[in-house]
Protein backbone atom coordinates (compact mmCIF):
# COMPACT_ATOMS: atom_id res chain seq x y z
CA UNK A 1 9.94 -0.60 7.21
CA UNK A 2 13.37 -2.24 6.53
CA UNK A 3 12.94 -1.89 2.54
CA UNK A 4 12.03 1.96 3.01
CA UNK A 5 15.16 2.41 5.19
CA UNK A 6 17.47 0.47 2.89
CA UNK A 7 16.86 2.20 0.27
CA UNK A 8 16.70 5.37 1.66
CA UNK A 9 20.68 5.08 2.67
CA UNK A 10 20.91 4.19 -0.94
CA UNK A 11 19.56 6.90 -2.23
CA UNK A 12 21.75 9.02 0.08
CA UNK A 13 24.90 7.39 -0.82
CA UNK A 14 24.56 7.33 -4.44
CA UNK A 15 22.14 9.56 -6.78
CA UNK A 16 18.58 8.21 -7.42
CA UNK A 17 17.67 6.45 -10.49
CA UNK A 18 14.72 5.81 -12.84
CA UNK A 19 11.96 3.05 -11.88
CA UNK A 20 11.91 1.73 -15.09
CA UNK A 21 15.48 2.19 -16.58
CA UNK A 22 17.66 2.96 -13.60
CA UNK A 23 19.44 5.81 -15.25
CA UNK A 24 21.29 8.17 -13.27
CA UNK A 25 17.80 10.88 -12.58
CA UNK A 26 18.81 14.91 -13.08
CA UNK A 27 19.78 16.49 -9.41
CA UNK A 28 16.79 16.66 -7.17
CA UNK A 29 14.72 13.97 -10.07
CA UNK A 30 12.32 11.14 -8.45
CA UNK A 31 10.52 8.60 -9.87
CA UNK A 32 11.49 8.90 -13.75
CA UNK A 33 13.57 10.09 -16.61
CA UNK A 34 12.47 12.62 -18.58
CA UNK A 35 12.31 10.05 -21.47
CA UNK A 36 10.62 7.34 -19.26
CA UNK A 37 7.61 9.92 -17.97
CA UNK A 38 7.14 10.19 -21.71
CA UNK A 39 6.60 7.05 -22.61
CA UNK A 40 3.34 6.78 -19.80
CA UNK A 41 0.53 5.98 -21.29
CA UNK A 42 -2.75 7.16 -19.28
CA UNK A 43 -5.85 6.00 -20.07
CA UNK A 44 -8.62 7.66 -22.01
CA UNK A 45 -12.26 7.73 -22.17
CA UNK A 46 -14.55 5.12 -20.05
CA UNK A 47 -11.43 3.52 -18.69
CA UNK A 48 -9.93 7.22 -17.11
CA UNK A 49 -12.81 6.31 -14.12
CA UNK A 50 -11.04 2.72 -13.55
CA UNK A 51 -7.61 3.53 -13.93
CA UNK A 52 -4.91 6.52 -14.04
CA UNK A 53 -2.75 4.81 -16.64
CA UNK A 54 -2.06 1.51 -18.91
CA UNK A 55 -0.08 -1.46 -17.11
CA UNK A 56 2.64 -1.05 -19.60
CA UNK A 57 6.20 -0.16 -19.48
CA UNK A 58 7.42 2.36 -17.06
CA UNK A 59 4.33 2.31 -14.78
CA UNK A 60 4.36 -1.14 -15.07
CA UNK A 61 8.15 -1.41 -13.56
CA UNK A 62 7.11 1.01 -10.97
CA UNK A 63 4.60 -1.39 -9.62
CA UNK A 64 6.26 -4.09 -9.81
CA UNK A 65 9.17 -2.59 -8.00
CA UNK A 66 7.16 -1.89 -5.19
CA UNK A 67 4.99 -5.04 -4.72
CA UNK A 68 7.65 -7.59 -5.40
CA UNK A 69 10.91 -5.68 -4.71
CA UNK A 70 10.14 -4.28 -1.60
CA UNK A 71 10.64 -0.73 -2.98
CA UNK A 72 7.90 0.79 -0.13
CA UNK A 73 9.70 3.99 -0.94
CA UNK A 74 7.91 3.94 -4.53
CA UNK A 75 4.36 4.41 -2.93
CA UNK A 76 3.95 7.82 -2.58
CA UNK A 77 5.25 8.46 -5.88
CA UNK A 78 2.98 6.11 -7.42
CA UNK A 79 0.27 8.49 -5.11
CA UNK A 80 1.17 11.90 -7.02
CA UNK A 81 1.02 10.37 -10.00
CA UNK A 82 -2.35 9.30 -9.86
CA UNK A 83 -3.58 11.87 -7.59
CA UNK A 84 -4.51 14.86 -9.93
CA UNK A 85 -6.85 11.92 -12.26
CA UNK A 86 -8.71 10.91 -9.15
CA UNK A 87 -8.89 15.18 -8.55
CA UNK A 88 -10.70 15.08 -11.93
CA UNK A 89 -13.18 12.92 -11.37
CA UNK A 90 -14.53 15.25 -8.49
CA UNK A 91 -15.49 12.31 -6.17
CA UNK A 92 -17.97 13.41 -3.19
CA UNK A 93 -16.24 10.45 -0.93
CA UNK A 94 -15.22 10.41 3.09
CA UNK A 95 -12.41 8.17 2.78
CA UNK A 96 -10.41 5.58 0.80
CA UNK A 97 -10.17 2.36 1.31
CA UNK A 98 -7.48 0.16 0.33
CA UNK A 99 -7.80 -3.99 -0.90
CA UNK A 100 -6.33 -5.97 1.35
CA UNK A 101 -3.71 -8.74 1.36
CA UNK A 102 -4.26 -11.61 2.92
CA UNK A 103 -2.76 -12.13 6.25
CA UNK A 104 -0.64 -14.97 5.10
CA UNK A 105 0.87 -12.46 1.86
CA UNK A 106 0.99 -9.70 4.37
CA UNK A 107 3.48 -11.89 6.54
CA UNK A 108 4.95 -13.06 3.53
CA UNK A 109 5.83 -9.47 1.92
CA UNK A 110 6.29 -7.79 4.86
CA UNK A 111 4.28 -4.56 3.99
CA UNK A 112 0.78 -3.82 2.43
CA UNK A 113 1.38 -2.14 -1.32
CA UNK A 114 -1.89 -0.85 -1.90
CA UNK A 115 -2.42 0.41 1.67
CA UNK A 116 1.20 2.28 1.59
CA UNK A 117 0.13 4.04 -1.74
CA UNK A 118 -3.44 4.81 0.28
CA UNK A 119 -1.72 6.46 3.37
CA UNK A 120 0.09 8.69 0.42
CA UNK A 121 -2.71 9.00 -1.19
CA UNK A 122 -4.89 9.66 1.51
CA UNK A 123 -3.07 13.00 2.56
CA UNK A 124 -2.66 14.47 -0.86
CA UNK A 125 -6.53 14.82 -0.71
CA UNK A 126 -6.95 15.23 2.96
CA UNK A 127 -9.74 12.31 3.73
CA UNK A 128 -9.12 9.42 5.96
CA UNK A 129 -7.44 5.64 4.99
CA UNK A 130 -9.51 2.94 6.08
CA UNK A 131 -6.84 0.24 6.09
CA UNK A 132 -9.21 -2.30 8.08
CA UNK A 133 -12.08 -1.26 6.91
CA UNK A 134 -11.80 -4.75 4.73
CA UNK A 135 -10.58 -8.34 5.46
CA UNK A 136 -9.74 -10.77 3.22
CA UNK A 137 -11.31 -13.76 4.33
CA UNK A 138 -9.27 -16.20 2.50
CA UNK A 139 -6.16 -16.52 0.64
CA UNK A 140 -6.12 -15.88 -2.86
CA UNK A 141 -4.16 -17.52 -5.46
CA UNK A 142 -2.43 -14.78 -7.47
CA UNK A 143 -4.37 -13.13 -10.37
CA UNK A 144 -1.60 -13.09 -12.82
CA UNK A 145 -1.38 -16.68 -12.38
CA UNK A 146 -5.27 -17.73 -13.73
CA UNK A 147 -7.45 -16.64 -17.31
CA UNK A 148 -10.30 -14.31 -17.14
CA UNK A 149 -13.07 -17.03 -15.79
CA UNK A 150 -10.67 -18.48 -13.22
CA UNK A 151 -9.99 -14.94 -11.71
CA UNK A 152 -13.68 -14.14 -11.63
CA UNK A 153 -13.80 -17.40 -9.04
CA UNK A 154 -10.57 -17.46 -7.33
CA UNK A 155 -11.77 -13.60 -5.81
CA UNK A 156 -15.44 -14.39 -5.41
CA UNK A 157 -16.31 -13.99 -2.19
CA UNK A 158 -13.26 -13.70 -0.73
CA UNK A 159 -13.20 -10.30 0.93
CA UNK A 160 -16.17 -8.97 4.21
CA UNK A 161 -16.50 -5.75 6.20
CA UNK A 162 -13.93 -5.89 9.51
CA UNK A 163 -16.73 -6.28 12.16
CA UNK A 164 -15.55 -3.29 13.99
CA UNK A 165 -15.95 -1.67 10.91
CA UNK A 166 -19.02 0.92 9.99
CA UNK A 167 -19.70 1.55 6.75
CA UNK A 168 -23.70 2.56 6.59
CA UNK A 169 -23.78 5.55 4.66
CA UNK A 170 -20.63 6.06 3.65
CA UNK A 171 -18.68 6.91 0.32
CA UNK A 172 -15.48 5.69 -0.07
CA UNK A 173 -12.50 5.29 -3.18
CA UNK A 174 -11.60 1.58 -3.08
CA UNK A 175 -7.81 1.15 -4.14
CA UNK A 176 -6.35 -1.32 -5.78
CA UNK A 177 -2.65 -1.34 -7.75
CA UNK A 178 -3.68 -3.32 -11.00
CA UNK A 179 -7.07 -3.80 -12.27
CA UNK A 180 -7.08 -6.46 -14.84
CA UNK A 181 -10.87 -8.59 -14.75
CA UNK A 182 -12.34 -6.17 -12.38
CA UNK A 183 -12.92 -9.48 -10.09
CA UNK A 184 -11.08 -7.76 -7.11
CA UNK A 185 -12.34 -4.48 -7.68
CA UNK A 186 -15.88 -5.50 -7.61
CA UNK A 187 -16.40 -8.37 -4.86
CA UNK A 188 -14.13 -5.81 -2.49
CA UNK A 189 -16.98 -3.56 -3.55
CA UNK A 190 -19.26 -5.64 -2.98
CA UNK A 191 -18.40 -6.05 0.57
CA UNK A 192 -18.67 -2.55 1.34
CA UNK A 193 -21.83 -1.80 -0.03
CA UNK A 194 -23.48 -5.05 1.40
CA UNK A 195 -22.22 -3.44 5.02
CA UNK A 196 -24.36 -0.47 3.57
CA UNK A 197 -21.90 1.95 1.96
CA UNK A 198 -24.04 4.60 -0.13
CA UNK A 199 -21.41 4.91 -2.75
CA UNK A 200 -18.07 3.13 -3.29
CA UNK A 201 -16.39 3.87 -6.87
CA UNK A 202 -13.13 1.51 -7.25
CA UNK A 203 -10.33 2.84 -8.97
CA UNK A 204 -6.53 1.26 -9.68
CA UNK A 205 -3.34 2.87 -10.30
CA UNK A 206 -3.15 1.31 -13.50
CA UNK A 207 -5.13 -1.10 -15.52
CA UNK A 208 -3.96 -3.68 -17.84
CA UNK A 209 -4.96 -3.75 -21.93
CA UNK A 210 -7.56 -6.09 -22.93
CA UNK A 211 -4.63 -7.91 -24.81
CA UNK A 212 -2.39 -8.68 -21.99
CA UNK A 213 -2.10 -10.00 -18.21
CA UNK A 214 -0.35 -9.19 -15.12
């Protein structure tokens, strides 16, 4: 909460600026420059139903400024954006469902990223937010930290259903920020469908190139 009001009297005392360059933004401008939203690159193809765009340059500060700067604020912005490519894939779900820190990062960070961009997300489409539908059941080293095969371990197994939790027949949008492996995408997946989900279909607000990591 403290972030969101910090740098909301910031924004009233001096103009907003750009997530990825901080330039002065145009009155009534949020989020980027008009340069900056020109240099997003969304993805294309197979990789349109994982992700909304690339993990490069201005998307990529805009993430980063909310999970490690404690810009909450950014969430919902991050939600538009990614909003009209989940609208496109005309998903027949009941509810999203963010992944889940751990309770020790949780503490640590103060806030939950991915469950702040779900509650945006969540009422641009009208559906619930599940934020305990999942646990995760043990801490995690970071992802950014480990290659491709250490990843695929580090997650496995590390996320169940919240026993008050029902998820028998239901469809849900798993969240995540970055997808990178797929290894957190797809054991939080896992999860749900073992507690009987009919359909889960994760998706991330951006997703990193095969040539580079988080």
């Amino acid at each position: 909460m403290w972030p969101s009001i910090f740098w909301g009297l910031v924004d009233l005392l001096a103009p907003p600026r750009c997530l990825s360059c901080w330039v002065e933004l145009e009155p009534g401008g949020h989020g980027f420059c008009r340069p900056c939203n020109e240099l997003l690159e969304p993805t294309q193809g197979s990789e349109a139903a994982l992700a909304a765009y690339f993990y490069v340059g201005p998307i990529a500060q805009a993430v980063k400024a909310l999970k490690f700067e404690g810009r909450s604020e950014v969430a919902p912005f991050l939600a538009r954006l990614i909003c009209p490519f989940i609208q496109s894939l005309r998903l027949n779900v009941d509810a999203i469902v963010p992944v889940p820190l751990h309770q020790e990062r949780l503490r640590e960070r103060g806030y939950d990223q991915v469950g702040l961009i779900a509650r945006a997300l969540a009422r641009l489409l009208r559906i619930p937010v599940h934020h305990s539908a999942l646990v995760r059941t043990r801490p995690t080293e970071a992802q950014s930290k480990l290659g491709r095969e250490a990843r695929l371990e580090n997650v496995k197994g590390a996320f169940a259903l919240h026993h008050n939790f029902n998820a028998k027949g239901g469809r849900f949008l798993l969240l995540d920020d970055v997808r990178t492996t797929g290894a957190t995408i797809s054991e939080a997946e896992k999860a749900l469908r073992e507690g009987g989900a009919l359909f889960v279909h994760g998706f991330a607000v951006a997703i990193t190139p095969k040539d580079l990591s988080v």
